[in-house]
N, C-alpha and C. Protein backbone atom coordinates (compact mmCIF):
# COMPACT_ATOMS: atom_id res chain seq x y z
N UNK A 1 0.84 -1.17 0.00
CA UNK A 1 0.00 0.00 0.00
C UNK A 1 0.90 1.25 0.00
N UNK A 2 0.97 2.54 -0.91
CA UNK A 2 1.29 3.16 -0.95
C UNK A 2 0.92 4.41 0.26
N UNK A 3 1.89 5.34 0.90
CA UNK A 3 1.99 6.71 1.78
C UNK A 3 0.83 7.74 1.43
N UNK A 4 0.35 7.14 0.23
CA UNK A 4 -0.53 8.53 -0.12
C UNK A 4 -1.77 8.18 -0.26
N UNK A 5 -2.71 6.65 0.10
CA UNK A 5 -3.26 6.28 0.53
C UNK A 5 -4.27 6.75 1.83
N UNK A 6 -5.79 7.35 1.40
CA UNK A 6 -6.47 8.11 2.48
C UNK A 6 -7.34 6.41 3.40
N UNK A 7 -7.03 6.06 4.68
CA UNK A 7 -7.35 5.05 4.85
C UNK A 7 -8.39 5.38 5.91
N UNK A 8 -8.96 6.65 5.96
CA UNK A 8 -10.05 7.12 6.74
C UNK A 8 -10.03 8.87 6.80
N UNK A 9 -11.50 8.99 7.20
CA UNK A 9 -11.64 10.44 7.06
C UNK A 9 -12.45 10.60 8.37
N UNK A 10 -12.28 11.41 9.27
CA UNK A 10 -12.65 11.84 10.32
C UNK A 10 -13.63 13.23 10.37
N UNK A 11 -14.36 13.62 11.18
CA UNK A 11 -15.24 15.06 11.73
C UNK A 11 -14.93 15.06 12.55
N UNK A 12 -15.15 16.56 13.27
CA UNK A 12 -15.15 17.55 14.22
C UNK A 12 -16.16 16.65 15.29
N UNK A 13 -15.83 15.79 16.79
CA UNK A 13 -17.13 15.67 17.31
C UNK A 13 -17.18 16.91 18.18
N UNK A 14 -18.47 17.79 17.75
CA UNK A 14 -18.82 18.62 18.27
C UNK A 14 -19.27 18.96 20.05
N UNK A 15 -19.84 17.79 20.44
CA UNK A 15 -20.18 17.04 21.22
C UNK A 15 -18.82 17.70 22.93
N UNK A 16 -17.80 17.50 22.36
CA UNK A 16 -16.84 17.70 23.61
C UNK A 16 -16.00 18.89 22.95
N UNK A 17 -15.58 19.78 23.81
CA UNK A 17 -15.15 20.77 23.83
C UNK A 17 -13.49 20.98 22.51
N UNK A 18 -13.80 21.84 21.87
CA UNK A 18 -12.81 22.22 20.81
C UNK A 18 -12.06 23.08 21.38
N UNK A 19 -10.45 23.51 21.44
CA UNK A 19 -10.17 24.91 21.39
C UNK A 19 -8.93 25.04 20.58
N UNK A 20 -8.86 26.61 20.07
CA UNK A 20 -7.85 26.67 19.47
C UNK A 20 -7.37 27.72 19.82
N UNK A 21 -5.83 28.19 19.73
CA UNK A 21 -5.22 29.24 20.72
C UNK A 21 -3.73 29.85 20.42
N UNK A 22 -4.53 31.04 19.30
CA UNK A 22 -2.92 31.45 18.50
C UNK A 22 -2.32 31.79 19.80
N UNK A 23 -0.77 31.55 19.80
CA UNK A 23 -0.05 32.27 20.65
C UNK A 23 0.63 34.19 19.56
N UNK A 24 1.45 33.64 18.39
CA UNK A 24 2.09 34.40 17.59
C UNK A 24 1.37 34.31 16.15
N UNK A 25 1.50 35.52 15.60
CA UNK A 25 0.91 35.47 14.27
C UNK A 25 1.36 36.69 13.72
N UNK A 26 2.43 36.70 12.49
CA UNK A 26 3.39 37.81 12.26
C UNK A 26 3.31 37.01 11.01
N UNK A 27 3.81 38.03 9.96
CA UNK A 27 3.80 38.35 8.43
C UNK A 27 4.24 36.36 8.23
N UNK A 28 4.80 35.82 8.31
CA UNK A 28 5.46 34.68 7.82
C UNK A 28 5.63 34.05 9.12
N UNK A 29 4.53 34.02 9.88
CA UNK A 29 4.91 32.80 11.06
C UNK A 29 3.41 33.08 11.80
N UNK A 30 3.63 31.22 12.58
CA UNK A 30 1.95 31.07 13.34
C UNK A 30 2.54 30.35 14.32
N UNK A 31 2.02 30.44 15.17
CA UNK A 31 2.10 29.39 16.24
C UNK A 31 1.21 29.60 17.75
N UNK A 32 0.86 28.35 17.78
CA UNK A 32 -0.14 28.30 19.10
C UNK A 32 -0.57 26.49 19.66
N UNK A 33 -1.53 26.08 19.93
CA UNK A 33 -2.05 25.38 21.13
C UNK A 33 -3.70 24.58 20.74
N UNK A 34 -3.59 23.61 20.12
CA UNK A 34 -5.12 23.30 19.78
C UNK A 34 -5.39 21.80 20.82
N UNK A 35 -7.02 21.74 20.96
CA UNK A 35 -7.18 20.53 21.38
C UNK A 35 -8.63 20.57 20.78
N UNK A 36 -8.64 18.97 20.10
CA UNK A 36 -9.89 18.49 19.33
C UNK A 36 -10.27 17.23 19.38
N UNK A 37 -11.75 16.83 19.34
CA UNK A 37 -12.00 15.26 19.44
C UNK A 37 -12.50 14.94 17.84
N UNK A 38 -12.01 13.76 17.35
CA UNK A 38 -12.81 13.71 15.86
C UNK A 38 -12.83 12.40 16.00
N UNK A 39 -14.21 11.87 15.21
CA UNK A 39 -14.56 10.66 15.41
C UNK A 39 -14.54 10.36 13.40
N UNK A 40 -14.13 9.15 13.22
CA UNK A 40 -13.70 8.23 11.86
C UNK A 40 -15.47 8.05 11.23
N UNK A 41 -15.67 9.17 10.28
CA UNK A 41 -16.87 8.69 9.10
C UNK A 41 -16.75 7.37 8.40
N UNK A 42 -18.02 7.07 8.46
CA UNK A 42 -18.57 5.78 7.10
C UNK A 42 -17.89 4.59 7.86
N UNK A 43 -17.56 4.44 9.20
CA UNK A 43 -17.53 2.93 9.46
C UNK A 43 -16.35 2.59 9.49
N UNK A 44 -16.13 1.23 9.50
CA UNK A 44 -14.37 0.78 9.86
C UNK A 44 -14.20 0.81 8.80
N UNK A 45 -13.13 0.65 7.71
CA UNK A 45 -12.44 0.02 6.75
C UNK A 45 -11.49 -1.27 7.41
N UNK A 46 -12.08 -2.22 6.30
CA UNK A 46 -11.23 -3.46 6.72
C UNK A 46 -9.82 -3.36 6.34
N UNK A 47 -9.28 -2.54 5.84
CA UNK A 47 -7.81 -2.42 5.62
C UNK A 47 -7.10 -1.17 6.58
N UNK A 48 -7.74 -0.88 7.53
CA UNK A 48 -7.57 0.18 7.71
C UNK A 48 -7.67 -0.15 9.65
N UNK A 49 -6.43 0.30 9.96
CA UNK A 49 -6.32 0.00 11.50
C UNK A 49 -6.87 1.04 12.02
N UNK A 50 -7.21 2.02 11.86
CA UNK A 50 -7.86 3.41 12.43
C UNK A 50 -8.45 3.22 13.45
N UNK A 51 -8.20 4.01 14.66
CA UNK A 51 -8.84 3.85 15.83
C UNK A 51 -10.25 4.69 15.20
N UNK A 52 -12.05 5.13 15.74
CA UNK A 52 -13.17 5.26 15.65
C UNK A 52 -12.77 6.88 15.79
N UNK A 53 -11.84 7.00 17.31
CA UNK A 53 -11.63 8.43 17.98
C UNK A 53 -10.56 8.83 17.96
N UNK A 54 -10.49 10.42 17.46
CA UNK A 54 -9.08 10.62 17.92
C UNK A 54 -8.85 11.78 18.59
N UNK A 55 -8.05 11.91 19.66
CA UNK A 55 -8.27 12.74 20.47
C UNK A 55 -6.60 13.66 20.66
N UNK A 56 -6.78 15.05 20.11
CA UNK A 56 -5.43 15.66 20.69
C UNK A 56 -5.78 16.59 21.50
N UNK A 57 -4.92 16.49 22.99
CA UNK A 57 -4.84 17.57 23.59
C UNK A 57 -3.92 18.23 23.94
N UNK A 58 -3.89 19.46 23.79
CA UNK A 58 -2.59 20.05 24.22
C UNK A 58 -1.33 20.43 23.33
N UNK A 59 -2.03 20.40 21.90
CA UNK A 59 -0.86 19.74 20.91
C UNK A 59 -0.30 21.06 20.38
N UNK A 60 1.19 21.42 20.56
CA UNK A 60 1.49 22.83 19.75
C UNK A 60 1.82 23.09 18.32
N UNK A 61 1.90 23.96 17.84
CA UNK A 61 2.00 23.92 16.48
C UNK A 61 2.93 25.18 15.63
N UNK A 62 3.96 25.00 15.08
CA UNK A 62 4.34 26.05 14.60
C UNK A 62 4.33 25.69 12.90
N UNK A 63 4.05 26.97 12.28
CA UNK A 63 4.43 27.07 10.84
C UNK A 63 4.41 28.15 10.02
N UNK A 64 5.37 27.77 9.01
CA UNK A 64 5.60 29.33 8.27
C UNK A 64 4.47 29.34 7.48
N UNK A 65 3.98 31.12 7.39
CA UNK A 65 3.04 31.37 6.69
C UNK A 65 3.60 31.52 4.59
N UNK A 66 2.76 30.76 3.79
CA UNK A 66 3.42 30.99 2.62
C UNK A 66 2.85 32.45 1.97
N UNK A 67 3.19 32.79 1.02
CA UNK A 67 2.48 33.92 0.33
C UNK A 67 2.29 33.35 -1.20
């Protein structure tokens, strides 16, 4: 199986609390603090180990902004 292979697609569960939390945001840079619950659309795939839920909390994030 090829890397570029989509072996599930997830939503927003709305259900439990979302947040997101720029710290910096300047011409060519981002960075901040998200936590989200998303639960796996359309069912298991039998090829596909995907947990149902996925849960990040706390997770930081930096990246350059492109133009």
């Amino acid at each position: 199986m090829d890397d570029d292979v989509i072996l599930g697609e997830f939503d927003l569960y709305e259900e439990e609390e979302a947040q997101l939390e720029i710290i910096v945001l300047e011409a060519d840079n981002i960075e901040g603090v998200f936590s989200a619950t998303f639960l796996k659309k359309n069912g298991p795939n039998p090829i596909s180990k995907l947990p149902d839920t996925l849960r990040f909390r706390n997770v930081s994030f930096k990246a350059e902004l492109l133009k």
